[in-house]
Protein backbone atom coordinates (compact mmCIF):
# COMPACT_ATOMS: atom_id res chain seq x y z
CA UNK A 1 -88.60 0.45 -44.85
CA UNK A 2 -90.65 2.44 -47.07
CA UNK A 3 -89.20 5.98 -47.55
CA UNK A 4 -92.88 7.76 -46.10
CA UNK A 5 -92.53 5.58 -42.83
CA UNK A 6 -88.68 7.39 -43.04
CA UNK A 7 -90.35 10.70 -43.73
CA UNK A 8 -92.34 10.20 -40.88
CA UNK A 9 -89.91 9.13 -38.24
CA UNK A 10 -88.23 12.44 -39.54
CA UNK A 11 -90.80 14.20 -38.58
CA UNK A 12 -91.28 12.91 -35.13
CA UNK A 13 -87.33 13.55 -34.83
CA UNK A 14 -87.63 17.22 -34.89
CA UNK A 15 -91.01 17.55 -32.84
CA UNK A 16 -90.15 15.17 -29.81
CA UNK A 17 -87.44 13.29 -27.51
CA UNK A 18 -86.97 10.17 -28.58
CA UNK A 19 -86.92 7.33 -25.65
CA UNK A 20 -85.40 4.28 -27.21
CA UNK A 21 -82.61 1.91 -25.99
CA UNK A 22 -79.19 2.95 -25.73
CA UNK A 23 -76.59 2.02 -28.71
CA UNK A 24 -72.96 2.44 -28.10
CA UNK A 25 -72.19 2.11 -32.07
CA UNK A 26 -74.19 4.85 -34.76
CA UNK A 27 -75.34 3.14 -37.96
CA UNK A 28 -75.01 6.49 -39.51
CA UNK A 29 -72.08 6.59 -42.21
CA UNK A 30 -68.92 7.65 -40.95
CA UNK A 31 -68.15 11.43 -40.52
CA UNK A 32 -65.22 11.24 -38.38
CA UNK A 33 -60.97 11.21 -39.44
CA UNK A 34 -59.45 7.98 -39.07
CA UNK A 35 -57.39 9.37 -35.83
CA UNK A 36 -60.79 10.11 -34.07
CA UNK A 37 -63.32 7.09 -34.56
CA UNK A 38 -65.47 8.07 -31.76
CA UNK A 39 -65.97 11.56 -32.51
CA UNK A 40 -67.37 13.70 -35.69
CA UNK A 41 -64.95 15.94 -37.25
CA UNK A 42 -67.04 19.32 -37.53
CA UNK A 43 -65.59 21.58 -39.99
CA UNK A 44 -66.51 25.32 -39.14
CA UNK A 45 -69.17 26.97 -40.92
CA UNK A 46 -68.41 28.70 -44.29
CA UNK A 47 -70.53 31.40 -46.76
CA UNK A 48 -73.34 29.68 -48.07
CA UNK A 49 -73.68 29.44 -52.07
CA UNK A 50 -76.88 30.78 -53.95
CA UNK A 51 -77.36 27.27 -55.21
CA UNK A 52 -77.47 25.54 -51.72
CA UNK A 53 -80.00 26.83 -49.98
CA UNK A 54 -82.30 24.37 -47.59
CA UNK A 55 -85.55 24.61 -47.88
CA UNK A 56 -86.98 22.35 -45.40
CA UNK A 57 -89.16 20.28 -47.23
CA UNK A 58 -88.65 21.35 -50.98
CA UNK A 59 -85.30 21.22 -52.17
CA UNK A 60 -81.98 20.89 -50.89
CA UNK A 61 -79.74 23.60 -53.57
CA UNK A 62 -80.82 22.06 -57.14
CA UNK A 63 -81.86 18.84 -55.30
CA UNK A 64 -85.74 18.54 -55.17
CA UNK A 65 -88.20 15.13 -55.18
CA UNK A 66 -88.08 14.96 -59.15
CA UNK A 67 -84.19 14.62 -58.99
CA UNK A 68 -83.06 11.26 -60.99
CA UNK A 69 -79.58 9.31 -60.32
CA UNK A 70 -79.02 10.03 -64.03
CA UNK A 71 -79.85 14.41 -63.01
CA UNK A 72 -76.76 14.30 -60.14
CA UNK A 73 -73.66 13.91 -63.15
CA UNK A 74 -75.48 17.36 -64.73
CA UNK A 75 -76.00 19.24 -61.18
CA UNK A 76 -72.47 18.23 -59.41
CA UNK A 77 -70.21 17.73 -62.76
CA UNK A 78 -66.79 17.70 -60.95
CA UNK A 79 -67.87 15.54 -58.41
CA UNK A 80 -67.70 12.06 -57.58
CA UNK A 81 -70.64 9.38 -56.77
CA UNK A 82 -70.83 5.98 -55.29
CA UNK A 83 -74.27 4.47 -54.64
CA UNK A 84 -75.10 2.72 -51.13
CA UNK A 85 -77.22 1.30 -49.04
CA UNK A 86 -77.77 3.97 -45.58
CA UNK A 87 -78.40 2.80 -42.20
CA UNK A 88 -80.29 5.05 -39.93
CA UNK A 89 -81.02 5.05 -36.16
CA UNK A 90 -78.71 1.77 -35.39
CA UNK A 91 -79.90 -0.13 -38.46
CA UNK A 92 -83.80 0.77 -37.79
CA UNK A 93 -83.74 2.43 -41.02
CA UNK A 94 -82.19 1.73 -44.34
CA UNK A 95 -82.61 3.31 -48.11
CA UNK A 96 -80.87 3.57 -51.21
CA UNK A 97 -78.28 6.43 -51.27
CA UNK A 98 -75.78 8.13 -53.44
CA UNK A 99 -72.45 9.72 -52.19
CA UNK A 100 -71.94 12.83 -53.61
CA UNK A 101 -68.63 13.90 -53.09
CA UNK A 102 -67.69 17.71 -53.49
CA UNK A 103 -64.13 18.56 -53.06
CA UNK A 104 -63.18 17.85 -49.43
CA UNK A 105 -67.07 17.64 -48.46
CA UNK A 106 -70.18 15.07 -49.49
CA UNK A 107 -73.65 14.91 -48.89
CA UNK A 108 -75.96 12.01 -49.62
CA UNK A 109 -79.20 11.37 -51.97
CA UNK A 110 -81.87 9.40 -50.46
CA UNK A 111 -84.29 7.89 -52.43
CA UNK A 112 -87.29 6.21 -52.37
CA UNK A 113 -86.37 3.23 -54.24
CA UNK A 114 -83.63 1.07 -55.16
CA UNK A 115 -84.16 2.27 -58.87
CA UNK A 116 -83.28 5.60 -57.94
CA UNK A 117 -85.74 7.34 -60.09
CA UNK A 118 -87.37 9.96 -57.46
CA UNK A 119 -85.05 11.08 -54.28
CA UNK A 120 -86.57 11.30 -50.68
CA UNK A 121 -84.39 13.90 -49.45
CA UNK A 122 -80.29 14.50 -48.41
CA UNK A 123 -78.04 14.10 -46.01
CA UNK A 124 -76.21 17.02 -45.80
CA UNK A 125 -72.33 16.48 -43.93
CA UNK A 126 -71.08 19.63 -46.02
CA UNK A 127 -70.70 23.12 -44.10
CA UNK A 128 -71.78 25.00 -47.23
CA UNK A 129 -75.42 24.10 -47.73
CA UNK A 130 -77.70 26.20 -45.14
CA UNK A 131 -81.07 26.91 -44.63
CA UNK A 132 -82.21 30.58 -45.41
CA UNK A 133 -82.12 31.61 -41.26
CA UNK A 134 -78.15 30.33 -42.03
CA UNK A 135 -78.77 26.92 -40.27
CA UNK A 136 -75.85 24.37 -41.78
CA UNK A 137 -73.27 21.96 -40.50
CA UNK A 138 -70.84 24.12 -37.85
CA UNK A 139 -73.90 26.06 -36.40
CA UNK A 140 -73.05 26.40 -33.11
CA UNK A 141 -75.37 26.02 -30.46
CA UNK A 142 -75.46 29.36 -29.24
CA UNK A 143 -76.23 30.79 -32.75
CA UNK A 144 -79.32 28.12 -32.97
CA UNK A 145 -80.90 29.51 -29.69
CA UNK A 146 -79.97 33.10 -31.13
CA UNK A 147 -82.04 31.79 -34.35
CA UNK A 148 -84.48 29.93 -32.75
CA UNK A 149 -85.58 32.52 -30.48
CA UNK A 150 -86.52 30.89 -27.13
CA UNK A 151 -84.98 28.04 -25.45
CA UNK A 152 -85.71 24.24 -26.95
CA UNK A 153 -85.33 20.53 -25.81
CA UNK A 154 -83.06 18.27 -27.23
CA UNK A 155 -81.52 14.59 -26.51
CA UNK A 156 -78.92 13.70 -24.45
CA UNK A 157 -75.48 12.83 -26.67
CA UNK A 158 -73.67 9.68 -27.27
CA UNK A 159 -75.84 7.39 -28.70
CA UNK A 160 -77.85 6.91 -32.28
CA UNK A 161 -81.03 9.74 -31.19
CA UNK A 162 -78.40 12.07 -29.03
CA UNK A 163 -78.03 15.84 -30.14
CA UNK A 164 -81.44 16.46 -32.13
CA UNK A 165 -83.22 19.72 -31.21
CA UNK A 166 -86.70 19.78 -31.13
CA UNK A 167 -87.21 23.64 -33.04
CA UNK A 168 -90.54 23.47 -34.30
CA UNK A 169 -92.09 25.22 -31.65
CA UNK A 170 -89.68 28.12 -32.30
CA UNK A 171 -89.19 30.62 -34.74
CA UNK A 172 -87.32 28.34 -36.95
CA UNK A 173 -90.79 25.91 -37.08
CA UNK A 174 -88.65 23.36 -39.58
CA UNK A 175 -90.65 20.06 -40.43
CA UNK A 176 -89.04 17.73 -42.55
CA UNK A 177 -85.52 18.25 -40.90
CA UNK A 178 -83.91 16.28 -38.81
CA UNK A 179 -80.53 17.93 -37.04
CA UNK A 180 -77.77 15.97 -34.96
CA UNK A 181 -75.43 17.55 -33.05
CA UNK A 182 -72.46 16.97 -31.24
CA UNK A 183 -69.76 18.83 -29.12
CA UNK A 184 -66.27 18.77 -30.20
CA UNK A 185 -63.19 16.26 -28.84
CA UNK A 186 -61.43 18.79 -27.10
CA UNK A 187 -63.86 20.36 -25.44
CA UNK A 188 -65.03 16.39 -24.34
CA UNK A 189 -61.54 15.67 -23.19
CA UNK A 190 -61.21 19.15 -20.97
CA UNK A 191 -64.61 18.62 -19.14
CA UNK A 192 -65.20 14.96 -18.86
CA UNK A 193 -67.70 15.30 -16.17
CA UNK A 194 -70.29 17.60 -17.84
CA UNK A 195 -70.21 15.24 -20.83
CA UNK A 196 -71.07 12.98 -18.44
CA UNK A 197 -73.94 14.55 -17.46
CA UNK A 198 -75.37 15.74 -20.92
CA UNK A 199 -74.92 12.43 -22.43
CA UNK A 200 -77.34 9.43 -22.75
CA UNK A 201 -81.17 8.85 -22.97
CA UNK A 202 -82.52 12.02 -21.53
CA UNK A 203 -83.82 15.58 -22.34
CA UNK A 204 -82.00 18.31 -21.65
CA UNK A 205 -82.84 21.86 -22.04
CA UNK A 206 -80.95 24.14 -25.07
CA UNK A 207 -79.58 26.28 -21.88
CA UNK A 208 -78.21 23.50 -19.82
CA UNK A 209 -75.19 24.62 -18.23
CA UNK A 210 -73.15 22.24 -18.56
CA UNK A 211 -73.01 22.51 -22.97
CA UNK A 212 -71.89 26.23 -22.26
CA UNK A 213 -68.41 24.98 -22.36
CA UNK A 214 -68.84 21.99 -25.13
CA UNK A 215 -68.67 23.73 -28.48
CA UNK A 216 -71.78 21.81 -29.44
CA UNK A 217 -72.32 22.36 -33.47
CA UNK A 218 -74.45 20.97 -35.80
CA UNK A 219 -72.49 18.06 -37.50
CA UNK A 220 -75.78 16.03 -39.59
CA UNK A 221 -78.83 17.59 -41.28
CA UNK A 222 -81.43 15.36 -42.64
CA UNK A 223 -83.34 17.37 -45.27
CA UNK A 224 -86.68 15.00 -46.63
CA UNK A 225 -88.46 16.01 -49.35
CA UNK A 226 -92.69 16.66 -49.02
């Protein structure tokens, strides 16, 4: 699919629920431990480094839409990188990637061609890289209402749209950023019946009672470039 069509599903993402078929398997690549395949491992939210910043729609840290496969060896030198193909939104969408791998954490480089000459944005899996407001992976839910300053929609969980808060009507207004999130195994295992009930095709609202006890956190930000 061509990476503007992407861009624009994106888009859609952070504006508007999502009603689509159920999937019981996410294309997305894996982010969990090999002792807990059905759930995301969320590592808790660190102090974010000068040099990653988000900014929705420009850059992502040194990362902007001039970046080159032959610029990520000179921005992440101590790093390692394997180039793949990404499947988003159970196999609806698929680009060209690169696996950046930063000490324990990674992000991926989209791009918008197989030549990867010109990237199309990141997927950011790494706690350190945050938007200016202090969005990242490990945000919990209850600082993103804090941030976003009124209550939001979002999709039900457990399938390939679940978790993604709609924030552009709030004081966070991000375009061009798609975040997934997710509440944590424990908390799944202790209340089994209010998973239940948050989980599946559906909207709920950002102060649904039944996430209070959840530990939902941010565990996937999709940062395209303009």
């Amino acid at each position: 699919m061509n990476f503007r069509i992407f861009s624009s599903i994106v888009s859609i993402l952070s504006v508007a629920v999502i009603s689509l078929p159920r999937n019981n398997v996410s294309a997305f690549p894996p982010l969990q431990s090999q002792n807990s395949p059905n759930q995301p491992q969320i590592t808790a939210q660190t102090t974010v480094r000068p040099n990653r910043i988000i900014v929705p729609g420009k850059s992502v840290g040194q990362i902007t839409k001039r970046t080159k496969r032959a610029d990520l060896a000179k921005l992440f030198p101590s790093s390692r990188f394997k180039d793949e193909q990404v499947l988003f939104f159970g196999g609806e969408v698929e680009m060209p990637g690169t696996k950046v791998t930063i000490g324990k954490n990674e992000i991926i480089v989209l791009w918008t061609n197989k030549s990867r000459n010109q990237a199309a944005g990141v997927m950011i899996l790494d706690p350190t890289w945050q938007t200016p407001e202090g969005v990242g992976v490990g945000t919990t839910l209850a600082k993103l209402r804090q941030l976003a300053g009124r209550e939001f929609k979002m999709t039900g969980f457990g399938w390939d749209y679940g978790g993604i808060p709609q924030l552009r009507n709030t004081k966070l207004k991000y375009d061009n950023l798609t975040i997934q999130m997710t509440f944590s195994e424990t908390a799944s295992q202790k209340y089994p019946q209010q998973v239940q009930k948050v989980s599946g095709d559906h909207e709920l609202l950002s102060n649904n009672p039944n996430l209070r006890n959840l530990d939902v956190r941010i565990f996937r930000i999709i940062a395209m470039f303009e």
